[in-house]
Protein backbone atom coordinates (compact mmCIF):
# COMPACT_ATOMS: atom_id res chain seq x y z
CA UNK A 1 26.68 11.80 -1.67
CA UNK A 2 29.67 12.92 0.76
CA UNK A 3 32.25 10.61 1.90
CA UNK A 4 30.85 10.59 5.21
CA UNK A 5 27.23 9.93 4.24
CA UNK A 6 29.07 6.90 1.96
CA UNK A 7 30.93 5.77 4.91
CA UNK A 8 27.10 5.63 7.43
CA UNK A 9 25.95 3.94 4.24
CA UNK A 10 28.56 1.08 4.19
CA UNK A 11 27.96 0.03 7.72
CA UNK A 12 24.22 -0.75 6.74
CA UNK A 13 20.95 0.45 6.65
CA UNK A 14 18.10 -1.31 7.72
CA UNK A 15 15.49 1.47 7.41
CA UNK A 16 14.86 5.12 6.84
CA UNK A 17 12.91 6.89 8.72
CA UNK A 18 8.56 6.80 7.89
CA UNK A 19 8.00 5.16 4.68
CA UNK A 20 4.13 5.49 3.00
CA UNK A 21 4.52 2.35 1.18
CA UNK A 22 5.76 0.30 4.32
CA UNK A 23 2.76 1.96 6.35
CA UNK A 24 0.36 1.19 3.68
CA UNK A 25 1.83 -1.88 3.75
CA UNK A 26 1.44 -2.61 7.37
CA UNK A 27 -1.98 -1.11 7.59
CA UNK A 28 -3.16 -3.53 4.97
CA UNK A 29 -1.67 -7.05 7.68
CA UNK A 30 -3.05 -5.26 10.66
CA UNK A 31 -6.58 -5.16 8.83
CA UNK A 32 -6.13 -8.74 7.83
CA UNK A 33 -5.39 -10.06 11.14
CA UNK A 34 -8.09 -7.73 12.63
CA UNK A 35 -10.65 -9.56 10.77
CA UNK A 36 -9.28 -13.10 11.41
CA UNK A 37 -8.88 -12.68 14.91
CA UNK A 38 -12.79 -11.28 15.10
CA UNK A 39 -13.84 -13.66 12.87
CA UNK A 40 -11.93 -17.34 14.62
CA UNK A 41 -13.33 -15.37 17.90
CA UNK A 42 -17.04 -16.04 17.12
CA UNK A 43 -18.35 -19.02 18.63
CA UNK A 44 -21.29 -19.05 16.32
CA UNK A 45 -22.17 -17.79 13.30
CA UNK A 46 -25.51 -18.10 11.61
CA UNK A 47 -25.61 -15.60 8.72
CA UNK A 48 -28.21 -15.50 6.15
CA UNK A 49 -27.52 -17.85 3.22
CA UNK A 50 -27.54 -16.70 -0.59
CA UNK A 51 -26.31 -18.62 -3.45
CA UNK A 52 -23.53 -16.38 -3.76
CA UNK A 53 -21.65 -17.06 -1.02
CA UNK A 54 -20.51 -19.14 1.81
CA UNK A 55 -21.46 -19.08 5.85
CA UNK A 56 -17.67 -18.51 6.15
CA UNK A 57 -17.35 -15.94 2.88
CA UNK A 58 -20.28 -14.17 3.94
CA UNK A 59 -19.23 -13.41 7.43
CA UNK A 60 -15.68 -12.36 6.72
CA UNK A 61 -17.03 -10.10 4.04
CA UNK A 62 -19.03 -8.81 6.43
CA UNK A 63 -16.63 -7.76 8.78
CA UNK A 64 -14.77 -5.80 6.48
CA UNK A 65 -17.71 -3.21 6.09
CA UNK A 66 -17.05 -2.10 9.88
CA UNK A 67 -13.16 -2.11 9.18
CA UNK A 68 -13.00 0.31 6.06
CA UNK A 69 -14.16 3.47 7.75
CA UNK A 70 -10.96 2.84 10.16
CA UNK A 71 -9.14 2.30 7.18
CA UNK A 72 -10.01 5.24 5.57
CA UNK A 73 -9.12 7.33 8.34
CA UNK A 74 -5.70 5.72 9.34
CA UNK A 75 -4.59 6.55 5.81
CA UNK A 76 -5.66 10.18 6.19
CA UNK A 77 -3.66 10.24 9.10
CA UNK A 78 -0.54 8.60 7.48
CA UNK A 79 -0.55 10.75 4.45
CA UNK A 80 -1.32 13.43 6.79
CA UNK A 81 1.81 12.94 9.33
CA UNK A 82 4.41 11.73 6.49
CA UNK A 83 3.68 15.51 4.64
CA UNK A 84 4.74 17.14 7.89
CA UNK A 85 8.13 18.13 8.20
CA UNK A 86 10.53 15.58 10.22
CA UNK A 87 10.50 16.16 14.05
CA UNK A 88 14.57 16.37 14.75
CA UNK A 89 15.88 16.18 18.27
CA UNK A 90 18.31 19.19 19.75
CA UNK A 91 21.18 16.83 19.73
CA UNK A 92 22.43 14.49 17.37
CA UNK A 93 25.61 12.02 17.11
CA UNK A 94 27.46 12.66 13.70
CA UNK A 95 25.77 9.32 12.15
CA UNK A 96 22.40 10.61 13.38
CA UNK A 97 23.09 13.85 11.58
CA UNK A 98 24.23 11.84 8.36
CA UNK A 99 20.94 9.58 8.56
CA UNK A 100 18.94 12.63 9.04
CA UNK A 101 20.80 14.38 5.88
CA UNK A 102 19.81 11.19 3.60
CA UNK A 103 16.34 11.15 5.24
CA UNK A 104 15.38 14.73 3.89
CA UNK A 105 17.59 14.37 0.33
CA UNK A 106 14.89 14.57 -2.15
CA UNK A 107 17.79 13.37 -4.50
CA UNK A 108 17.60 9.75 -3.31
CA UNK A 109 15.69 7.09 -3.03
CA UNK A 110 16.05 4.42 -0.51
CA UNK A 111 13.94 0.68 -1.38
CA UNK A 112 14.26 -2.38 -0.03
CA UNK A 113 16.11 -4.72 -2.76
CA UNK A 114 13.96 -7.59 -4.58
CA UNK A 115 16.28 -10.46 -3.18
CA UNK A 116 18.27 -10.42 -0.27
CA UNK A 117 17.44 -7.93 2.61
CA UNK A 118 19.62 -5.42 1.26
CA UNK A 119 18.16 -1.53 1.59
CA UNK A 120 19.18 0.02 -1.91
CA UNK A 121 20.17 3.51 -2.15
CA UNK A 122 19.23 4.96 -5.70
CA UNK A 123 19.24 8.00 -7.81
CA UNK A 124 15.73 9.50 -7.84
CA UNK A 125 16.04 10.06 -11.60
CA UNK A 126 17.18 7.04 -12.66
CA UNK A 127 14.21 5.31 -10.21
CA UNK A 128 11.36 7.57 -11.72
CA UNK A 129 12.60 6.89 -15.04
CA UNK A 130 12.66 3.10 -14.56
CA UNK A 131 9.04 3.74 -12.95
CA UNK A 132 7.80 5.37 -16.10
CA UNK A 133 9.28 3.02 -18.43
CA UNK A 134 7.43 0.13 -16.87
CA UNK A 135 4.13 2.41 -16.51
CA UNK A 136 4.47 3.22 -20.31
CA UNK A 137 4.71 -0.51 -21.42
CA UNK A 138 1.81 -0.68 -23.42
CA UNK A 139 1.78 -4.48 -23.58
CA UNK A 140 0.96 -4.31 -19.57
CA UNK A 141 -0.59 -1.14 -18.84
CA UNK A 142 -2.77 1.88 -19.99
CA UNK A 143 -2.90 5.55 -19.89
CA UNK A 144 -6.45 6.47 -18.31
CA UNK A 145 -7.41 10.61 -18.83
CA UNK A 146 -9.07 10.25 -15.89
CA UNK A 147 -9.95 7.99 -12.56
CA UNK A 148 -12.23 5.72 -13.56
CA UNK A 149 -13.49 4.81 -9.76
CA UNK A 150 -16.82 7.20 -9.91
CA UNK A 151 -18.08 5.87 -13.07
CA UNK A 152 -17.17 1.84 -11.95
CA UNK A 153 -18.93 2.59 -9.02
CA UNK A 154 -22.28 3.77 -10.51
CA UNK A 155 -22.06 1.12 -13.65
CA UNK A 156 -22.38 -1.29 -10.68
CA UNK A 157 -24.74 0.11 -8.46
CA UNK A 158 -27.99 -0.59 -10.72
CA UNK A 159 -26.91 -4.22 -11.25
CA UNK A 160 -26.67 -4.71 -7.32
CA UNK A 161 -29.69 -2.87 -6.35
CA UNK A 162 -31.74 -5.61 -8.74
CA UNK A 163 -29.89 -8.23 -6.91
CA UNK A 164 -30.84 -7.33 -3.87
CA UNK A 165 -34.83 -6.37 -4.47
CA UNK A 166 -34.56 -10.05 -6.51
CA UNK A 167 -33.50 -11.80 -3.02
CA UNK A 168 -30.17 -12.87 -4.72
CA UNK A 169 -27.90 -10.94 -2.31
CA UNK A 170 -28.68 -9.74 1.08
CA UNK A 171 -28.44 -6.36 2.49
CA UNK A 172 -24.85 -7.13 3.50
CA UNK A 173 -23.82 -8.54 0.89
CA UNK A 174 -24.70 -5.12 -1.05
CA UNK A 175 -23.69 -3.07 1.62
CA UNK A 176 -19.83 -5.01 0.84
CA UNK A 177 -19.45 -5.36 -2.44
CA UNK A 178 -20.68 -1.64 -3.39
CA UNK A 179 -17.73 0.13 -1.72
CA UNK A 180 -18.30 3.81 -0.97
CA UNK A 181 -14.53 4.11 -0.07
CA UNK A 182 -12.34 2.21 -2.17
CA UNK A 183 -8.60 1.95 -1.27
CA UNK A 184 -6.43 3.39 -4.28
CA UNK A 185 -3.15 1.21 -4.81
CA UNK A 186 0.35 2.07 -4.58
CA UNK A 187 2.90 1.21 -7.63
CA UNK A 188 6.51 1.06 -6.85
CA UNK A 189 9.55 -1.07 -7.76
CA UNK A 190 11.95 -3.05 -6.21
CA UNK A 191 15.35 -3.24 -7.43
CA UNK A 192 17.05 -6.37 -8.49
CA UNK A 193 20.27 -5.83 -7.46
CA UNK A 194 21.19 -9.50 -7.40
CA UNK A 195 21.02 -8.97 -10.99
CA UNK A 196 23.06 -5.61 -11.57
CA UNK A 197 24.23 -3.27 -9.00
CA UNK A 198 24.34 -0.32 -11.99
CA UNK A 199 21.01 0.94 -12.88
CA UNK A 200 19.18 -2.26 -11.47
CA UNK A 201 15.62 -3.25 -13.19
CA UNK A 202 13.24 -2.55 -10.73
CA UNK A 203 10.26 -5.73 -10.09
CA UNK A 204 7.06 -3.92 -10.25
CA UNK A 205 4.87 -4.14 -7.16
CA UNK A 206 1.47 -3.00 -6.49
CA UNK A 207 0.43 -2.58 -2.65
């Protein structure tokens, strides 16, 4: 980095520009209070009863079925507006110009820190190399050749189809818990710079 991009830097950052993780992120509490707020807003609610689930259960599982369709396409848009290139006004101040400079440096990567508040400036290497080294811990993960959501999906789908034509889930019920448009996760790390500022372990987080 310059010295003037190091001097912006050491007056703080508290963000940089659209972040997919921090939308995901924010997509996933505006769903969760979506449902709440629908749910708390029922006066009554007289669902039909099967022995695997609860009148409260059942109808907050049921409100997610008219939630992931909205879901679905919010993400489209997200991943569809974050590939575009960045919209940058006619006239910038000098620090604007910096910020915009570190915005577009595919060099650098920019996470908030795992303690403290702090937004960490890193070397995109050194993070995708900390990334893989966690992904290629064989005590915690595994290497799939391909996605396994198609085949989980149908494995399922005979053993809920007999539970519902056996009267042991309802049509909702089956409706919810075969999902036809599952939400992949995002892995990334947070650095733990309250443990070393040089090359800081990254805590791994799944959102």
């Amino acid at each position: 980095m310059s010295h003037d991009q190091m001097n912006v830097l050491s007056k703080g950052l508290s963000s940089r520009g659209i972040s997919v993780v921090g939308l995901k992120v924010d997509l996933f509490k505006c769903l969760c209070q979506i449902k709440l707020q629908h749910f708390f807003s029922q006066s009554k609610v007289t669902p039909i009863l099967t022995p695997f689930g609860s009148r409260a259960d059942f109808a907050l599982m049921c409100l997610m079925l008219l939630l992931i369709p909205f879901v679905v396409l919010v993400e489209h848009d997200i991943m569809k507006t974050t590939t575009q290139p960045p919209c940058v006004p006619q006239k910038l101040t000098s620090k604007e110009k910096i910020l915009t400079e570190l915005m577009n440096n595919k060099d650098l990567v920019m996470k908030p820190a795992d303690k403290g508040g702090a937004i960490v400036v890193q070397d995109a290497v050194k993070y995708k190399v900390e990334i893989f080294s966690q992904l290629s811990d064989e005590k915690f993960d595994k290497k799939l050749t391909s996605d396994p959501t198609d085949s989980f999906q149908q494995n399922v789908l005979p053993y809920l189809e007999k539970a519902k034509q056996k009267g042991w889930i309802s049509k909702s019920e089956f409706e919810f818990l075969y999902n036809q448009h599952p939400i992949y996760p995002l892995f990334y790390a947070l650095p733990k710079i309250h443990k070393s500022l040089v090359n800081p372990s990254g805590r791994p987080t799944v959102a």
